[in-house]
Protein backbone atom coordinates (compact mmCIF):
# COMPACT_ATOMS: atom_id res chain seq x y z
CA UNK A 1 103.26 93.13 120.97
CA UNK A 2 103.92 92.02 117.60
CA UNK A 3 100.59 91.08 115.78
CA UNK A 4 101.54 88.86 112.88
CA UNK A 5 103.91 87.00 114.72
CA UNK A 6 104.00 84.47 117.78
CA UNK A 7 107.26 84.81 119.12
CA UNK A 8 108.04 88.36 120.81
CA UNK A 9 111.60 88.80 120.55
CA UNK A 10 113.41 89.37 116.88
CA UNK A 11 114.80 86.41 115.24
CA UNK A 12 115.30 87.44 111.90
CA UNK A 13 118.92 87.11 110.40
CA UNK A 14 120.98 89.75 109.33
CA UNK A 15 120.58 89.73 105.63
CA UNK A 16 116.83 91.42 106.32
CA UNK A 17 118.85 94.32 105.81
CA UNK A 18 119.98 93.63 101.59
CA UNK A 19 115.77 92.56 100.61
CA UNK A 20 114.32 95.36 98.97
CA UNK A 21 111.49 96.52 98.32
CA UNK A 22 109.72 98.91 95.79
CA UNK A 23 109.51 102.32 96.91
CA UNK A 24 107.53 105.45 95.90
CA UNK A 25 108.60 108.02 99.19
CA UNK A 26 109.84 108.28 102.17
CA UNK A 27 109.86 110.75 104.34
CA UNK A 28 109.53 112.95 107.75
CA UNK A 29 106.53 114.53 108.83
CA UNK A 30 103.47 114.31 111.82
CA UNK A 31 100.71 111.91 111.40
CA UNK A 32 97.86 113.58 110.25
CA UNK A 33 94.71 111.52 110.43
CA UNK A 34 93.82 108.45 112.62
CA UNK A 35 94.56 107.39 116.63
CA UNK A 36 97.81 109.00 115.91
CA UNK A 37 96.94 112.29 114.58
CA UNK A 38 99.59 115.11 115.66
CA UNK A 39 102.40 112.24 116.28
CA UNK A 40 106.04 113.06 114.19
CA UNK A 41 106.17 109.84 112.13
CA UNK A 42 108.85 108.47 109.39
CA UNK A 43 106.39 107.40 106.42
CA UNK A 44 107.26 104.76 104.06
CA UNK A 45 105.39 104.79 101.13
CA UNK A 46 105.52 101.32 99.37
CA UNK A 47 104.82 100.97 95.29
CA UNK A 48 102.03 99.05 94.17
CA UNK A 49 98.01 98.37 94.61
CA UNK A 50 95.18 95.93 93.79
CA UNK A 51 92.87 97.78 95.50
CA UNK A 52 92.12 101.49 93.54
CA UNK A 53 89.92 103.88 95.52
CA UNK A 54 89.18 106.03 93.24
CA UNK A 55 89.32 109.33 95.88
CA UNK A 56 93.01 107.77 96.47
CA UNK A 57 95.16 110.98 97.11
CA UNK A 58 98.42 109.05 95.96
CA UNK A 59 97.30 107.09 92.77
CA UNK A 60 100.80 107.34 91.41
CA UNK A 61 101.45 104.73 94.00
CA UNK A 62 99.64 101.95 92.36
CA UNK A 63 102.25 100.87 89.20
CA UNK A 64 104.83 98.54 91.54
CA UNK A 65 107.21 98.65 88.48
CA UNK A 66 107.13 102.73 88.19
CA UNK A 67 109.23 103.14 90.91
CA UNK A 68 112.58 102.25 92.27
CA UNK A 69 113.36 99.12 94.59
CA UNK A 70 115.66 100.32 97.79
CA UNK A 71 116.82 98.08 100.26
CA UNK A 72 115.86 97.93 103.69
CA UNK A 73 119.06 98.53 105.32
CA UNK A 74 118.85 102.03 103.15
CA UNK A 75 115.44 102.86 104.09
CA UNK A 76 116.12 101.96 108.11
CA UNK A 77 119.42 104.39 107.71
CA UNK A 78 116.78 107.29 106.81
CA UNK A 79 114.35 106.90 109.14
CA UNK A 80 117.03 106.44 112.34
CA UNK A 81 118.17 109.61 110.80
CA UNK A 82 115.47 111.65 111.20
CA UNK A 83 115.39 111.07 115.01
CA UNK A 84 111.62 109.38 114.47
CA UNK A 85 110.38 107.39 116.97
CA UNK A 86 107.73 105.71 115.35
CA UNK A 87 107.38 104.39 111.20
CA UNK A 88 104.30 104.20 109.08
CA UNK A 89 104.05 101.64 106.76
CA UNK A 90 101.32 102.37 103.99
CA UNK A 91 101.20 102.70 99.69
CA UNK A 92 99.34 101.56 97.88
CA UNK A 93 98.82 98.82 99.92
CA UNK A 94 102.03 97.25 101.96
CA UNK A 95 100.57 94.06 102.38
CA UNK A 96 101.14 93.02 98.66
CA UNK A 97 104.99 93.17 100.45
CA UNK A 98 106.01 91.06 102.50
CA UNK A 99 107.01 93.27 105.79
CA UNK A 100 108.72 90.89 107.98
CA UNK A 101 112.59 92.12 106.51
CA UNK A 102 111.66 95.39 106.82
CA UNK A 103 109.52 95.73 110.16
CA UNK A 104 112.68 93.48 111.93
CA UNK A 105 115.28 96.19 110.98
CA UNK A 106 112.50 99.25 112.04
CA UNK A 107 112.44 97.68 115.17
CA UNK A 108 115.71 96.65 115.41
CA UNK A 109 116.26 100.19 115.18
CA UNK A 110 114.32 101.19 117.93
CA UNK A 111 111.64 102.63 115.83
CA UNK A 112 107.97 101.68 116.73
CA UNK A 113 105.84 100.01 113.32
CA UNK A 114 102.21 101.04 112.41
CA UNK A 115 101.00 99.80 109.31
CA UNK A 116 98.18 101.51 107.55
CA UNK A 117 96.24 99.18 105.18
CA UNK A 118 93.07 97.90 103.64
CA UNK A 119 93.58 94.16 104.68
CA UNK A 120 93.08 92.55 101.37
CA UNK A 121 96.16 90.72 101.48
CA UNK A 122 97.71 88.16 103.97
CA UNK A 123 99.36 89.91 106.82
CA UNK A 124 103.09 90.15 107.67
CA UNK A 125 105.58 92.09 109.77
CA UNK A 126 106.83 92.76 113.64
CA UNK A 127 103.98 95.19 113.94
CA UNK A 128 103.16 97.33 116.81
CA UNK A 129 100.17 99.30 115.53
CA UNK A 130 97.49 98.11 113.08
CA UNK A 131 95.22 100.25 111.59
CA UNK A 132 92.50 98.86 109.23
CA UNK A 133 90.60 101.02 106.27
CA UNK A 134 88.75 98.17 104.40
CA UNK A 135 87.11 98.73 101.24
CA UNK A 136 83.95 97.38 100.21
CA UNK A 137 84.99 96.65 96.84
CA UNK A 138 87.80 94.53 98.26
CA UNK A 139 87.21 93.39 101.67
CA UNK A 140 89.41 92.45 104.28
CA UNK A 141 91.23 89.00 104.80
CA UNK A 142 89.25 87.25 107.73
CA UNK A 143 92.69 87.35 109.63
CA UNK A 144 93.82 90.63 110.12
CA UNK A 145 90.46 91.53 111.94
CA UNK A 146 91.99 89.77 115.48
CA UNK A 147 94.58 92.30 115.29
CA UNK A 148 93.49 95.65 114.54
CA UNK A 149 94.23 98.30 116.67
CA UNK A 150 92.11 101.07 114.65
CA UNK A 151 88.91 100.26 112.72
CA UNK A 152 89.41 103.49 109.73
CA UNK A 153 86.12 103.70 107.52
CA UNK A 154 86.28 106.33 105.02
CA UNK A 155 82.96 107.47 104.61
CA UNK A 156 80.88 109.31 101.38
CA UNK A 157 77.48 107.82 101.54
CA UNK A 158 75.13 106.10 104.43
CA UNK A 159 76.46 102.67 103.12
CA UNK A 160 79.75 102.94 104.22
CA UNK A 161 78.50 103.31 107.58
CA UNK A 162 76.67 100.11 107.37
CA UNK A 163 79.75 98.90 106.15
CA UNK A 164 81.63 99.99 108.90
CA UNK A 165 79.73 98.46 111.50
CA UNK A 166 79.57 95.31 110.24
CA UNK A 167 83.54 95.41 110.07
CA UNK A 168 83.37 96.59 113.74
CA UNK A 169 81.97 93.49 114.64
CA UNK A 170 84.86 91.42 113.53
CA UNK A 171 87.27 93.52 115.29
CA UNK A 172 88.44 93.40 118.96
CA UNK A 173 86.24 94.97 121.95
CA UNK A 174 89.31 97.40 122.50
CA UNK A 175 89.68 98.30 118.95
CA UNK A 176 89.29 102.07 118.40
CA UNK A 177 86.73 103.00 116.06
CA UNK A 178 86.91 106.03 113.56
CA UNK A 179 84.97 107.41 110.73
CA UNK A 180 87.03 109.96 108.32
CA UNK A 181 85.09 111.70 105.75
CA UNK A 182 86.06 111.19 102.13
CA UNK A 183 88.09 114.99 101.95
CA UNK A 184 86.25 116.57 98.54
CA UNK A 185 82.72 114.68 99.31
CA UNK A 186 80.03 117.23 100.30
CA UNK A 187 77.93 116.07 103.14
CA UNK A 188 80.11 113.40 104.28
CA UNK A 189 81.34 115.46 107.40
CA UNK A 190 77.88 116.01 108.45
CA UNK A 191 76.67 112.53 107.84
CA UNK A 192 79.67 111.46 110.26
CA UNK A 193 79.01 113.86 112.70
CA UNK A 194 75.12 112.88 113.51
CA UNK A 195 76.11 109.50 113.21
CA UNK A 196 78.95 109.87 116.06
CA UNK A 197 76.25 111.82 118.19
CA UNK A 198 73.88 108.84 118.18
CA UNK A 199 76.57 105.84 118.22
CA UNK A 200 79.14 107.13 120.76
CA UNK A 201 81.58 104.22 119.93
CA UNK A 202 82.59 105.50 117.20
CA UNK A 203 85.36 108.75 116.92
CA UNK A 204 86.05 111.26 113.69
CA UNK A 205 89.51 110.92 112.10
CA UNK A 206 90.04 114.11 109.81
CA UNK A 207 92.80 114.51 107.26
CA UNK A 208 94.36 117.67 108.89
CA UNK A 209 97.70 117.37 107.14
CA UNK A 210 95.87 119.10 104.31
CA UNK A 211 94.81 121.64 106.54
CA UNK A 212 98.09 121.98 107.89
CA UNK A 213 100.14 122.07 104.45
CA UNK A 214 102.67 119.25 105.14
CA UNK A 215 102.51 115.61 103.14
């Protein structure tokens, strides 16, 4: 099902292929946090931000102009390459982009499209996996929250849970809920934990490709 768009076949015309976009990485490796942890994904790292966590691993992400634009048809040829079934779309934050060139030819391609993203801009693309991590010092469009697959709430205090409930309650009944620990905040994993124990909706995403060495 494609979320951002009503038709369900691809219409887009050929050219999709010559738009570019800017582009920090891209790259090979296995999913390592979310609904999809342990799955081999192509990544597609996308320049620019308006959001700035500060615990952002990837801060060089955020200046669109320090990095190189690269056209879809170049970044489609990779990731067919690599033999991935399935493309991540995050940044900085992809939805400053518009995805719909890009997510066309992914599909096209036979490649599955997941889009990691905080929401805070309007939403594009042929998408087949949504994954919200809203920010409470930018929130969340009101229309991405019909079609979010995976409610992710980074988590360092007690008010972030708050503030992930009350984005729960925009989202979908099926929507899967997770709560992932900011990585160098001390308590945060046990705050999550005792919280999971008494509100069973909710799951634990951890960030085990640092654990496991790979990007």
């Amino acid at each position: 099902m494609f979320k951002s768009q009503v038709q369900q076949t691809l219409h887009m015309p050929e050219k999709a292929g010559a738009v570019e976009y800017p582009l920090m990485e891209d790259f090979y490796t296995i999913q390592g946090e979310g609904a999809h942890t342990g799955r081999p994904a192509y990544f597609i790292r996308t320049a620019g931000c308006d959001v700035n966590c500060w615990w952002c691993d990837v801060k060089e992400s955020w200046e669109e102009g320090a990095h190189p634009s690269e056209s879809v048809e170049n970044i489609v040829s990779r990731a067919r390459q690599s033999g991935a079934e399935f493309a991540v779309i995050t940044g900085g934050e992809p939805l400053l982009h518009d995805l719909d060139a890009l997510t066309f030819q992914l599909k096209k391609a036979g490649l599955q499209t997941h889009i990691e993203t905080s929401g805070s801009s309007p939403l594009s693309g042929y998408l087949d996996w949504i994954t919200l991590s809203p920010k409470r010092f930018k929130e969340p469009l009101d229309e991405i929250f019909p079609c979010v697959d995976e409610l992710k709430v980074v988590v360092l205090t007690s008010k972030d849970l708050e503030w992930a409930e009350k984005n729960a309650e925009r989202c979908p009944e099926n929507t899967q809920l997770l709560l992932q620990p900011e990585w160098e905040k001390e308590g945060a994993v046990e705050l999550i934990i005792d919280y999971v124990k008494a509100n069973p909706q909710w799951g634990i995403s951890l960030q085990t490709h640092k654990f496991m060495g790979v990007r």
